[in-house]
ModelCIF file with pLDDT and N, C-alpha, C, O atoms, coordinates in Angstrom:
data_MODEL
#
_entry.id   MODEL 
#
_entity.id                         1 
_entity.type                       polymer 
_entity.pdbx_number_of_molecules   1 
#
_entity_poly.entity_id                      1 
_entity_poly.type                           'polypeptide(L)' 
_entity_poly.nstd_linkage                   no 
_entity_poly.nstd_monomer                   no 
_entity_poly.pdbx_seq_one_letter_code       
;(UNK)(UNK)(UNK)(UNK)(UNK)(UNK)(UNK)(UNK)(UNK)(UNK)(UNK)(UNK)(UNK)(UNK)(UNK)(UNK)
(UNK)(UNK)(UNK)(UNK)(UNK)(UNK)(UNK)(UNK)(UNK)(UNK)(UNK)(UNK)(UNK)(UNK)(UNK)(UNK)
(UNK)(UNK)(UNK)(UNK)(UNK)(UNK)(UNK)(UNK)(UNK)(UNK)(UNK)
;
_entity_poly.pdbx_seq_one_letter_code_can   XXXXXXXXXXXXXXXXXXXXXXXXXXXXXXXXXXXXXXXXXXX 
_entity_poly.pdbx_strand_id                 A 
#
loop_
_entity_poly_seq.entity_id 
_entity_poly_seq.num 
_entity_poly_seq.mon_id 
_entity_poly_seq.hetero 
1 1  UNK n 
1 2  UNK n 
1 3  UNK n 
1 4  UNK n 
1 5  UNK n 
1 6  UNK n 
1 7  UNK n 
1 8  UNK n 
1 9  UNK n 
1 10 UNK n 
1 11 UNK n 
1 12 UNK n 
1 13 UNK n 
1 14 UNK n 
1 15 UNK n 
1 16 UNK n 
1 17 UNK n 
1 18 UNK n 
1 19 UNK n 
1 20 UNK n 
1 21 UNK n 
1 22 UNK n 
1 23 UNK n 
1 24 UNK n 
1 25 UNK n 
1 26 UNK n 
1 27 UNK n 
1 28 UNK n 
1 29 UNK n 
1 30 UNK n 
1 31 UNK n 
1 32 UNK n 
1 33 UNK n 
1 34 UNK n 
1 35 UNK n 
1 36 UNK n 
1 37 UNK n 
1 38 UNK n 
1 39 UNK n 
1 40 UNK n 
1 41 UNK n 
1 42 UNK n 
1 43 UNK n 
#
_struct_asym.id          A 
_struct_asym.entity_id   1 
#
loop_
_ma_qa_metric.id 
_ma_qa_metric.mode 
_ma_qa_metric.name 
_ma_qa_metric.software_group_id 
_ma_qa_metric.type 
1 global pLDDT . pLDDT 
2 local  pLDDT . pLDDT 
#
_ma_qa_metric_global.metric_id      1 
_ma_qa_metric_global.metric_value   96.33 
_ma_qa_metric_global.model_id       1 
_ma_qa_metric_global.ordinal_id     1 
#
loop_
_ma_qa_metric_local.label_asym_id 
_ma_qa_metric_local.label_comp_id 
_ma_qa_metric_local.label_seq_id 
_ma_qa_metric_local.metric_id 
_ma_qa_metric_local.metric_value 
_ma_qa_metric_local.model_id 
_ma_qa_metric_local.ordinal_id 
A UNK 1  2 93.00 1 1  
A UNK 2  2 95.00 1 2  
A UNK 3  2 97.00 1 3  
A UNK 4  2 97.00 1 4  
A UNK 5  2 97.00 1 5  
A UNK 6  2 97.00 1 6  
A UNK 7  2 97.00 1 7  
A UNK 8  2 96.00 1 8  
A UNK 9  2 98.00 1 9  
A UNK 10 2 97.00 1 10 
A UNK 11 2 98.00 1 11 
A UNK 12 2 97.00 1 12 
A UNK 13 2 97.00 1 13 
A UNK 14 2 96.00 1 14 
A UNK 15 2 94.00 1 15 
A UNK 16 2 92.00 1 16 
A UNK 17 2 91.00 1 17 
A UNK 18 2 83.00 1 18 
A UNK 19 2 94.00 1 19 
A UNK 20 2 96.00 1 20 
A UNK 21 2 97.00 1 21 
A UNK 22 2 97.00 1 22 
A UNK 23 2 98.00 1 23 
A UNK 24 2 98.00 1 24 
A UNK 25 2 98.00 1 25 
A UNK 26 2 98.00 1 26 
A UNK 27 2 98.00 1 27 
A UNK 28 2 98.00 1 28 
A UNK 29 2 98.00 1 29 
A UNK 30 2 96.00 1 30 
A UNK 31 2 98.00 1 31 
A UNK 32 2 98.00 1 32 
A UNK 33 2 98.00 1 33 
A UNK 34 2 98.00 1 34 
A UNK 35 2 98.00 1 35 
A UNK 36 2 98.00 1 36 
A UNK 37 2 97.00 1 37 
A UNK 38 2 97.00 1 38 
A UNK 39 2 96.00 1 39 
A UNK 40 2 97.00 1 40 
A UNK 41 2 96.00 1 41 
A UNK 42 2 96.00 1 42 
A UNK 43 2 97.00 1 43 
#
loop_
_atom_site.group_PDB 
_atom_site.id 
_atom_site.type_symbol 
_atom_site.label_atom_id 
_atom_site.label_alt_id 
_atom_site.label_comp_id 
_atom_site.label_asym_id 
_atom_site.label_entity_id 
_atom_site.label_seq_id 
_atom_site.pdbx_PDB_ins_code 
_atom_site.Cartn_x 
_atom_site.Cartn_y 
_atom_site.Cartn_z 
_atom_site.occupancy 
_atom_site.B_iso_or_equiv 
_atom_site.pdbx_formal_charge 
_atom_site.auth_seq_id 
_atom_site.auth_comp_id 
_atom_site.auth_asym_id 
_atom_site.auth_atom_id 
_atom_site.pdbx_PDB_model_num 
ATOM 1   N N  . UNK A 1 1  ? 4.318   -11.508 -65.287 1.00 93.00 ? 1  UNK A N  1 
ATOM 2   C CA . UNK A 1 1  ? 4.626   -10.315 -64.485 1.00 93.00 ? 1  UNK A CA 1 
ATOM 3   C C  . UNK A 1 1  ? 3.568   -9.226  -64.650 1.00 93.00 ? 1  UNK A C  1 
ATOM 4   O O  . UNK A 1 1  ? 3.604   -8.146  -64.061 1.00 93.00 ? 1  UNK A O  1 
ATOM 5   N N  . UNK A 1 2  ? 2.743   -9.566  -65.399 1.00 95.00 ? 2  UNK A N  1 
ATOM 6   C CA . UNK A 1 2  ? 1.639   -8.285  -65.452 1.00 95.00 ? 2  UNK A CA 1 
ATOM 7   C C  . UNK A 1 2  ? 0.362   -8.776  -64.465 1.00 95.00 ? 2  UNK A C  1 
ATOM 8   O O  . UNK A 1 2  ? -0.412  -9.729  -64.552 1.00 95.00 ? 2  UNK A O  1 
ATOM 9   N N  . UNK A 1 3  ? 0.459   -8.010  -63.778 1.00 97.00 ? 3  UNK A N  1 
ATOM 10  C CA . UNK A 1 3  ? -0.335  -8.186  -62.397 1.00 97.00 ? 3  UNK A CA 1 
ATOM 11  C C  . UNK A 1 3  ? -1.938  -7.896  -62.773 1.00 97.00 ? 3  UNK A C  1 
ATOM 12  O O  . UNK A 1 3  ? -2.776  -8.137  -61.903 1.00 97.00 ? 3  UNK A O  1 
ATOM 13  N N  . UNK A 1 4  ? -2.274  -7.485  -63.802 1.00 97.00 ? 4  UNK A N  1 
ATOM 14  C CA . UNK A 1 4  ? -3.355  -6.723  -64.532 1.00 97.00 ? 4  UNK A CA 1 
ATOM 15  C C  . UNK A 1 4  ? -4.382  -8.418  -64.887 1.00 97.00 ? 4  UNK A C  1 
ATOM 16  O O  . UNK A 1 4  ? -5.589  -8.645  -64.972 1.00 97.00 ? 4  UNK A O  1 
ATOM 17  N N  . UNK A 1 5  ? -3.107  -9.315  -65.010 1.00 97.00 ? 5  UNK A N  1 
ATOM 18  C CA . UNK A 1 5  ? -3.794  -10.738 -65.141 1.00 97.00 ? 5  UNK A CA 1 
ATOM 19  C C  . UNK A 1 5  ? -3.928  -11.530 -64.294 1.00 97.00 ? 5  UNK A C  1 
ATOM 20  O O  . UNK A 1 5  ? -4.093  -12.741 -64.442 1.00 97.00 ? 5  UNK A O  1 
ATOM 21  N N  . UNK A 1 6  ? -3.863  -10.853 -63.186 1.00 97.00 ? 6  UNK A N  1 
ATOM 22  C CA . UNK A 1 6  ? -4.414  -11.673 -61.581 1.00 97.00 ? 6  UNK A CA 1 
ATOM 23  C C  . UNK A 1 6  ? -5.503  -12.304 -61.785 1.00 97.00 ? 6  UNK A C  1 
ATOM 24  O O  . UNK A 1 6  ? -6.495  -11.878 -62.376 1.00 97.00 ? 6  UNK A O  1 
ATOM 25  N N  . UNK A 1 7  ? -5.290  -13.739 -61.115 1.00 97.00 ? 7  UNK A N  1 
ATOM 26  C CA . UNK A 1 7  ? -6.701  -13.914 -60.669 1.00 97.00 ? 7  UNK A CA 1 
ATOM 27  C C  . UNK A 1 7  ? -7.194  -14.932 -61.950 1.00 97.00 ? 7  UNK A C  1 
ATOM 28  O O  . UNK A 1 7  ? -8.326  -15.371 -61.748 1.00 97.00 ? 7  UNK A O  1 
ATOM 29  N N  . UNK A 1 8  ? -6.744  -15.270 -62.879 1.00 96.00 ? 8  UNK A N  1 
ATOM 30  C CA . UNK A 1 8  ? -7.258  -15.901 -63.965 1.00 96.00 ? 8  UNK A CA 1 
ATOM 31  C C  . UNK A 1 8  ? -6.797  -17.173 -64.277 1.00 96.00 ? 8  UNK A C  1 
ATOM 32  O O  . UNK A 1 8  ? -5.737  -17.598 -63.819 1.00 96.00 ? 8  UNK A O  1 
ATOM 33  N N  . UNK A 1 9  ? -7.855  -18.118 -65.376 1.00 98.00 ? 9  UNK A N  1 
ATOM 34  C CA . UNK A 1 9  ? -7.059  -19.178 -65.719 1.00 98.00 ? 9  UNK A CA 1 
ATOM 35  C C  . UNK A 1 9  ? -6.632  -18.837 -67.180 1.00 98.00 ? 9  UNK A C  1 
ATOM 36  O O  . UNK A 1 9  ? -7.376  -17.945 -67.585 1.00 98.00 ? 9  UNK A O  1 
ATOM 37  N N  . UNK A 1 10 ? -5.863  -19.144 -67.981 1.00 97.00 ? 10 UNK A N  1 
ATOM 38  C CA . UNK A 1 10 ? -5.556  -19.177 -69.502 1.00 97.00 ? 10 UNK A CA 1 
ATOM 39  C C  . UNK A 1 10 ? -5.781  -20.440 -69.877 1.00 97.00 ? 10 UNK A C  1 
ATOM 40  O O  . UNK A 1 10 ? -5.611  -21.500 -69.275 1.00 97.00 ? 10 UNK A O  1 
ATOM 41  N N  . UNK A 1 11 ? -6.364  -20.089 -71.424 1.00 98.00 ? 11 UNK A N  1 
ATOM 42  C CA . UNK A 1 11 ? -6.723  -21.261 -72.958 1.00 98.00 ? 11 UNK A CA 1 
ATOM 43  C C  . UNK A 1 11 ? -5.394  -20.537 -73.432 1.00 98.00 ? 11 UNK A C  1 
ATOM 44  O O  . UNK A 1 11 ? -5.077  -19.446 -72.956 1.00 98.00 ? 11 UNK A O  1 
ATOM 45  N N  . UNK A 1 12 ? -4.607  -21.205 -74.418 1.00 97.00 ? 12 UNK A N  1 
ATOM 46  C CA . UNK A 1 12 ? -3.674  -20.727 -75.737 1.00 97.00 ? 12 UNK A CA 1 
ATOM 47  C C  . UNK A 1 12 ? -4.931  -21.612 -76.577 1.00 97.00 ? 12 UNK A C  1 
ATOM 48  O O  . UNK A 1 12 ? -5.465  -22.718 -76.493 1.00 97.00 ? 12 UNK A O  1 
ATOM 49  N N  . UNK A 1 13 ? -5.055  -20.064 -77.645 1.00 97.00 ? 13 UNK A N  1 
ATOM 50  C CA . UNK A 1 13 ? -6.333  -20.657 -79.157 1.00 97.00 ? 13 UNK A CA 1 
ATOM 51  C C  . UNK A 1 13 ? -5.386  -20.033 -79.952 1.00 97.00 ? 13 UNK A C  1 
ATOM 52  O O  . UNK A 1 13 ? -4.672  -19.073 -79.661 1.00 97.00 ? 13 UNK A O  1 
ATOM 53  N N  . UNK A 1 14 ? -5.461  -20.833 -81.259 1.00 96.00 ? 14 UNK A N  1 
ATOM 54  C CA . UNK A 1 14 ? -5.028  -19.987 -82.350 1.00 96.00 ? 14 UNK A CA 1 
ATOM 55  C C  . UNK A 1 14 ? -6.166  -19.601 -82.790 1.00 96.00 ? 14 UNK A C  1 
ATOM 56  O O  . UNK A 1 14 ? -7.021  -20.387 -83.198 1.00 96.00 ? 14 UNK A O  1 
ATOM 57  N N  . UNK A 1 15 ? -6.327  -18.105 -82.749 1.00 94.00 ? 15 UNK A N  1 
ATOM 58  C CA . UNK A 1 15 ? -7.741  -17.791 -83.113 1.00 94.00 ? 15 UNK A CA 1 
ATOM 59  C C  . UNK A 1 15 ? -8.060  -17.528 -84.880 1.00 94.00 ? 15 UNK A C  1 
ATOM 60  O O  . UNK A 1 15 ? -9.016  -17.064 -85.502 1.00 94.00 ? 15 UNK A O  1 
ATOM 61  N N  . UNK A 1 16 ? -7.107  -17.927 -85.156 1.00 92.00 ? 16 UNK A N  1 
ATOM 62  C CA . UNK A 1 16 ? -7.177  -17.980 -87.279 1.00 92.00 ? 16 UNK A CA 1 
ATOM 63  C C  . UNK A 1 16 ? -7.144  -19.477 -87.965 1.00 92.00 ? 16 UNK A C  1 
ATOM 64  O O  . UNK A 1 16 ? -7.296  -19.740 -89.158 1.00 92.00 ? 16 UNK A O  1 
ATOM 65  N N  . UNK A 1 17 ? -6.883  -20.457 -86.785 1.00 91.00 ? 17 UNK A N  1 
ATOM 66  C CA . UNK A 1 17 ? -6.601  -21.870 -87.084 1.00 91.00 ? 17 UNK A CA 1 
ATOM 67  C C  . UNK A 1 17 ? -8.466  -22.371 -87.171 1.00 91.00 ? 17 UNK A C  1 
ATOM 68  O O  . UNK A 1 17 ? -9.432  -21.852 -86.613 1.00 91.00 ? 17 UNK A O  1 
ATOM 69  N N  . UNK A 1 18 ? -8.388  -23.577 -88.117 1.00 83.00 ? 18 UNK A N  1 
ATOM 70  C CA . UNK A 1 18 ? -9.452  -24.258 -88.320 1.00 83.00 ? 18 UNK A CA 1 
ATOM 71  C C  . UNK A 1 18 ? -10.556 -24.535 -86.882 1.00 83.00 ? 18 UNK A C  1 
ATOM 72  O O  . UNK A 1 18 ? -11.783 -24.561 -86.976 1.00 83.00 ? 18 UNK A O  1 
ATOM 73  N N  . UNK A 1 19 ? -10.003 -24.667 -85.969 1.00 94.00 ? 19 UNK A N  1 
ATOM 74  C CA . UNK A 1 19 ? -10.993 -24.895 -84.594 1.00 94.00 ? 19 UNK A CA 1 
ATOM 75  C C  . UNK A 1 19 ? -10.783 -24.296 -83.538 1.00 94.00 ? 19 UNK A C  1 
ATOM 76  O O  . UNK A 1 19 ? -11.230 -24.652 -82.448 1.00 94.00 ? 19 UNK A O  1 
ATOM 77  N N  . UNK A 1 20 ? -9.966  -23.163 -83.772 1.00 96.00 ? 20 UNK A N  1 
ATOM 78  C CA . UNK A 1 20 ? -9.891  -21.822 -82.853 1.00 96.00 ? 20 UNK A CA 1 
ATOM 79  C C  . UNK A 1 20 ? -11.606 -21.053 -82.247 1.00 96.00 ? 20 UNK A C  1 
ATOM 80  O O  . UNK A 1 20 ? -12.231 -20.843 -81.208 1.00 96.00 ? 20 UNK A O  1 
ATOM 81  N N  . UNK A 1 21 ? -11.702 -20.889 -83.614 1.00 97.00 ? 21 UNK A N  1 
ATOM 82  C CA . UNK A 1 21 ? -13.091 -20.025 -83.238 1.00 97.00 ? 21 UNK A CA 1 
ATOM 83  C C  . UNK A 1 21 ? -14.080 -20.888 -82.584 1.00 97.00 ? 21 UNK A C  1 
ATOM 84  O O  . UNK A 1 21 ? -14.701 -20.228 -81.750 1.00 97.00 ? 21 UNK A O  1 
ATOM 85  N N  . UNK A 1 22 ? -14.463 -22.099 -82.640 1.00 97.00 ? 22 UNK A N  1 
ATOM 86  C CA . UNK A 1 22 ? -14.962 -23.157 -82.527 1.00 97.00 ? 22 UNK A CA 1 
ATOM 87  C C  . UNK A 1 22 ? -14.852 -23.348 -80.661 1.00 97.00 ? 22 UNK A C  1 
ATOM 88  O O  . UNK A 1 22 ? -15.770 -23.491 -79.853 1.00 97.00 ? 22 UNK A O  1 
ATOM 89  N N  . UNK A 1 23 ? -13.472 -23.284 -80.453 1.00 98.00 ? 23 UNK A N  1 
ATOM 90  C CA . UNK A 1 23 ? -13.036 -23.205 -78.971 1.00 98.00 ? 23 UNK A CA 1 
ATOM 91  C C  . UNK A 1 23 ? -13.650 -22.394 -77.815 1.00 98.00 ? 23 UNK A C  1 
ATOM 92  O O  . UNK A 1 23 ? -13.993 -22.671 -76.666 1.00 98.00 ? 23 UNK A O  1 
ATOM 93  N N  . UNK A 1 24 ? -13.655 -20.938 -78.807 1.00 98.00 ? 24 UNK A N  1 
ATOM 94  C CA . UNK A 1 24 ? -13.911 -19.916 -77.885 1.00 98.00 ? 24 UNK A CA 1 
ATOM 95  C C  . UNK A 1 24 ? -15.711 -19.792 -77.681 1.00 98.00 ? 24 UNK A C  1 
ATOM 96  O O  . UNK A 1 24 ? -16.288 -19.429 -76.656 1.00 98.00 ? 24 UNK A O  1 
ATOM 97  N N  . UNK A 1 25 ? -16.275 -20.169 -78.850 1.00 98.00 ? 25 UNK A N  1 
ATOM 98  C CA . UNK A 1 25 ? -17.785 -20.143 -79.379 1.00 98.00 ? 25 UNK A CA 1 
ATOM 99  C C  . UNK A 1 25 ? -18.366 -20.906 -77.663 1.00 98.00 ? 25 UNK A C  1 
ATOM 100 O O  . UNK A 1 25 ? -19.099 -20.420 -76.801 1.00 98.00 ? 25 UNK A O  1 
ATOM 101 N N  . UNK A 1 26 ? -17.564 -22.405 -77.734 1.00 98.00 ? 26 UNK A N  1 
ATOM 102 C CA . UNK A 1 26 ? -18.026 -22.942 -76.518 1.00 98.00 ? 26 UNK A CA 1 
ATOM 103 C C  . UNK A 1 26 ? -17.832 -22.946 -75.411 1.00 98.00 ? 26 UNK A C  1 
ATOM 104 O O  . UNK A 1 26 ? -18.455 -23.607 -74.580 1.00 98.00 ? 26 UNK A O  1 
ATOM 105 N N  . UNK A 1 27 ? -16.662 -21.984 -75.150 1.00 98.00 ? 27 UNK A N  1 
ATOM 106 C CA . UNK A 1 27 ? -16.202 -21.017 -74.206 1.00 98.00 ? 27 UNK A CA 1 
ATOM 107 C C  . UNK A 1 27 ? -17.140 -20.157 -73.759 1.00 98.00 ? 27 UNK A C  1 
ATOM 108 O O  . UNK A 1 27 ? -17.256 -20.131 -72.534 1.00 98.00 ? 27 UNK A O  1 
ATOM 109 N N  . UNK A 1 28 ? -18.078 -19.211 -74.587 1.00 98.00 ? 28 UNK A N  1 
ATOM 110 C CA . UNK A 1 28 ? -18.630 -18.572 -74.897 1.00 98.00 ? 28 UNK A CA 1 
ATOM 111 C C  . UNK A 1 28 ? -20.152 -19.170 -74.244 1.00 98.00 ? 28 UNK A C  1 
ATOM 112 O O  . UNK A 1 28 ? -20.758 -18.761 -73.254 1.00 98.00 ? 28 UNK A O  1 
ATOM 113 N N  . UNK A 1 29 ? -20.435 -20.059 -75.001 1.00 98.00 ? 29 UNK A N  1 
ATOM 114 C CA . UNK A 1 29 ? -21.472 -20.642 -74.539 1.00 98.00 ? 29 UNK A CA 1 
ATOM 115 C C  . UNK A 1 29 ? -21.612 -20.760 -72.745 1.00 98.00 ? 29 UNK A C  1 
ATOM 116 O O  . UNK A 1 29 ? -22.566 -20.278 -72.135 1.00 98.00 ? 29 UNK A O  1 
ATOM 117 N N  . UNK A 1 30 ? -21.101 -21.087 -72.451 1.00 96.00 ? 30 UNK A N  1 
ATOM 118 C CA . UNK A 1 30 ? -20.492 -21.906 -70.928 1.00 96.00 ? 30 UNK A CA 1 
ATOM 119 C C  . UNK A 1 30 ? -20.545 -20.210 -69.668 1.00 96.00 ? 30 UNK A C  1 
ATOM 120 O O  . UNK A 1 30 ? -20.255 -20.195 -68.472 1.00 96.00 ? 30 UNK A O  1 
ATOM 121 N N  . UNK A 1 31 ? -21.075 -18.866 -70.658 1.00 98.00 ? 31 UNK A N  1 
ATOM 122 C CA . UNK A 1 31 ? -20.226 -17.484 -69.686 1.00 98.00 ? 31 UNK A CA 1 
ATOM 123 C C  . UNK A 1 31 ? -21.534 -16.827 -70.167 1.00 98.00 ? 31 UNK A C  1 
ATOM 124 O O  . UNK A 1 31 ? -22.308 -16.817 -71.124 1.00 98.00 ? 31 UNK A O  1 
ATOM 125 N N  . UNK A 1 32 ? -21.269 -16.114 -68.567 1.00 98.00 ? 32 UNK A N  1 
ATOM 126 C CA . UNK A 1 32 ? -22.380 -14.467 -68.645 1.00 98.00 ? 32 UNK A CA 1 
ATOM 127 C C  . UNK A 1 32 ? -21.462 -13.317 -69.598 1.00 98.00 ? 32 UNK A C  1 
ATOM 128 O O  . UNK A 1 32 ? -22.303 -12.428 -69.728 1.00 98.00 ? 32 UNK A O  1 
ATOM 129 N N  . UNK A 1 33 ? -20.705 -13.024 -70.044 1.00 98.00 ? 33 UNK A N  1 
ATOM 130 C CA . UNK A 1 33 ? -19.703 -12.204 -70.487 1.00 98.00 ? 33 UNK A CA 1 
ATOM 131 C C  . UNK A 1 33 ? -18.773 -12.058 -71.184 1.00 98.00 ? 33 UNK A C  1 
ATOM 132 O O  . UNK A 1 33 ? -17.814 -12.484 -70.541 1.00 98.00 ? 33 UNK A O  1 
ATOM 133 N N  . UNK A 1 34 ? -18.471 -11.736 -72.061 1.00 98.00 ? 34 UNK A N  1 
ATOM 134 C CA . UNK A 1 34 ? -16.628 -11.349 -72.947 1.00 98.00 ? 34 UNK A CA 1 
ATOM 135 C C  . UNK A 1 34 ? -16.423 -10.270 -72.965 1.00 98.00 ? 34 UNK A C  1 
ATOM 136 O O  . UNK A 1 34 ? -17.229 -9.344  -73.048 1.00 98.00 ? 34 UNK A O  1 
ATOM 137 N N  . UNK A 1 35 ? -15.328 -10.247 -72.890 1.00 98.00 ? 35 UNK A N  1 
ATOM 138 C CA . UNK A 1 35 ? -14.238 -8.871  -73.103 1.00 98.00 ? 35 UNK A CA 1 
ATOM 139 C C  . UNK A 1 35 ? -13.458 -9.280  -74.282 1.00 98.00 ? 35 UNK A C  1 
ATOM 140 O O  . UNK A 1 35 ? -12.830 -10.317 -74.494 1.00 98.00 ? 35 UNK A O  1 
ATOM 141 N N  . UNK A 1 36 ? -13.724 -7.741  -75.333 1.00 98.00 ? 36 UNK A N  1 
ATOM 142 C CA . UNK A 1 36 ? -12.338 -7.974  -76.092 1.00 98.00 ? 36 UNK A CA 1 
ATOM 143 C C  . UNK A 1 36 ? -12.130 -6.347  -76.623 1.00 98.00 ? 36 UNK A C  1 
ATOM 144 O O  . UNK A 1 36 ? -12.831 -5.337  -76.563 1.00 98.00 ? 36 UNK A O  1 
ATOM 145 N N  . UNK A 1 37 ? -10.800 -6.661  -77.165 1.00 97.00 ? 37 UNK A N  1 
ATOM 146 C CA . UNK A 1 37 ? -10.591 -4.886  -77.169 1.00 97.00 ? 37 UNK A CA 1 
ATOM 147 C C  . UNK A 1 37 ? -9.877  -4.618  -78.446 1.00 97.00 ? 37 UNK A C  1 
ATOM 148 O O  . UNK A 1 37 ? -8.937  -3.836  -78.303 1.00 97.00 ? 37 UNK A O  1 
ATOM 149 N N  . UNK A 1 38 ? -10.049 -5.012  -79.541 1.00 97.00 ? 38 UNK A N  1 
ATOM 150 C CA . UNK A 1 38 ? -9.623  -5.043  -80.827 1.00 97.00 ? 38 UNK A CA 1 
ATOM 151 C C  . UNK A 1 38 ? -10.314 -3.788  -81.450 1.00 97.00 ? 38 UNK A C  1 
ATOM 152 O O  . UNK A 1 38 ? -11.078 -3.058  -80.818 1.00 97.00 ? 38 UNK A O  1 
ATOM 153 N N  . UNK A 1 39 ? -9.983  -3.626  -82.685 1.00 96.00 ? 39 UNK A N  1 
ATOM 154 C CA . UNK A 1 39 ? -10.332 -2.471  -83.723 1.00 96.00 ? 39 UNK A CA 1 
ATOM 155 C C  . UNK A 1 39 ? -11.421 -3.358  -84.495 1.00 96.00 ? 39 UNK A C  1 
ATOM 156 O O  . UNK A 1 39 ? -11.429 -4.558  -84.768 1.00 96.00 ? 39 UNK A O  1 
ATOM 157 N N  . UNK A 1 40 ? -12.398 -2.259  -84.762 1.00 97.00 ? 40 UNK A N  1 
ATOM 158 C CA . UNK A 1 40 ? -13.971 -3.239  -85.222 1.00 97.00 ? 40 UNK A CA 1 
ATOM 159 C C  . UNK A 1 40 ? -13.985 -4.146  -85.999 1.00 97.00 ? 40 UNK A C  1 
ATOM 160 O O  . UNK A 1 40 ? -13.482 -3.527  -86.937 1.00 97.00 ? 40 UNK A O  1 
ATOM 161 N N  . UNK A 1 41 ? -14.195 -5.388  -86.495 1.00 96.00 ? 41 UNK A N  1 
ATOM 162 C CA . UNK A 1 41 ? -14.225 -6.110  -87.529 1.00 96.00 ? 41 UNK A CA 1 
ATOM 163 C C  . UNK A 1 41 ? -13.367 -7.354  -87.105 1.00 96.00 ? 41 UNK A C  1 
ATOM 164 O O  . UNK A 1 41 ? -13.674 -8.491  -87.465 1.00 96.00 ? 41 UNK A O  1 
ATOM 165 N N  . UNK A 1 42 ? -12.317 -7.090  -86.353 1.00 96.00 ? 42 UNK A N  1 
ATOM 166 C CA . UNK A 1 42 ? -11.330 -8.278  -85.581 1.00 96.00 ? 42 UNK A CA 1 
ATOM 167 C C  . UNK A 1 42 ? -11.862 -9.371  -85.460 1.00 96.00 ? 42 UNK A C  1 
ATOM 168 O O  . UNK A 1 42 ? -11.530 -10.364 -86.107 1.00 96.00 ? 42 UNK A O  1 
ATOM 169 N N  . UNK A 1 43 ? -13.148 -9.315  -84.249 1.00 97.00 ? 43 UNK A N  1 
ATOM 170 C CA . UNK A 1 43 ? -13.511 -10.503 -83.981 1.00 97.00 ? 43 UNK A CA 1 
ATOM 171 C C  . UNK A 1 43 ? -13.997 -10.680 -85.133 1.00 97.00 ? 43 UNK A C  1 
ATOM 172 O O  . UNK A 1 43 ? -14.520 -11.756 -85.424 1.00 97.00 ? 43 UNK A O  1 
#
């Protein structure tokens, strides 16, 4: 219901699990761009 997420596809990562970070890294790889909006040190 949050319309703010139009338009997108979703991954579920556990981003603290052994091959979380691993996921997104090649996610990462694959993009002109990330967004994230955490308090410094998060990622």
């Amino acid at each position: 219901t949050d319309l703010t997420r139009r338009g997108r596809r979703s991954i579920a990562v556990d981003l603290k699990s052994v091959g979380g970070a691993e996921v997104v890294l090649r996610l990462a790889a694959s993009a002109e761009a990330l967004i994230e909006g955490f308090r410094p040190g998060v990622m």
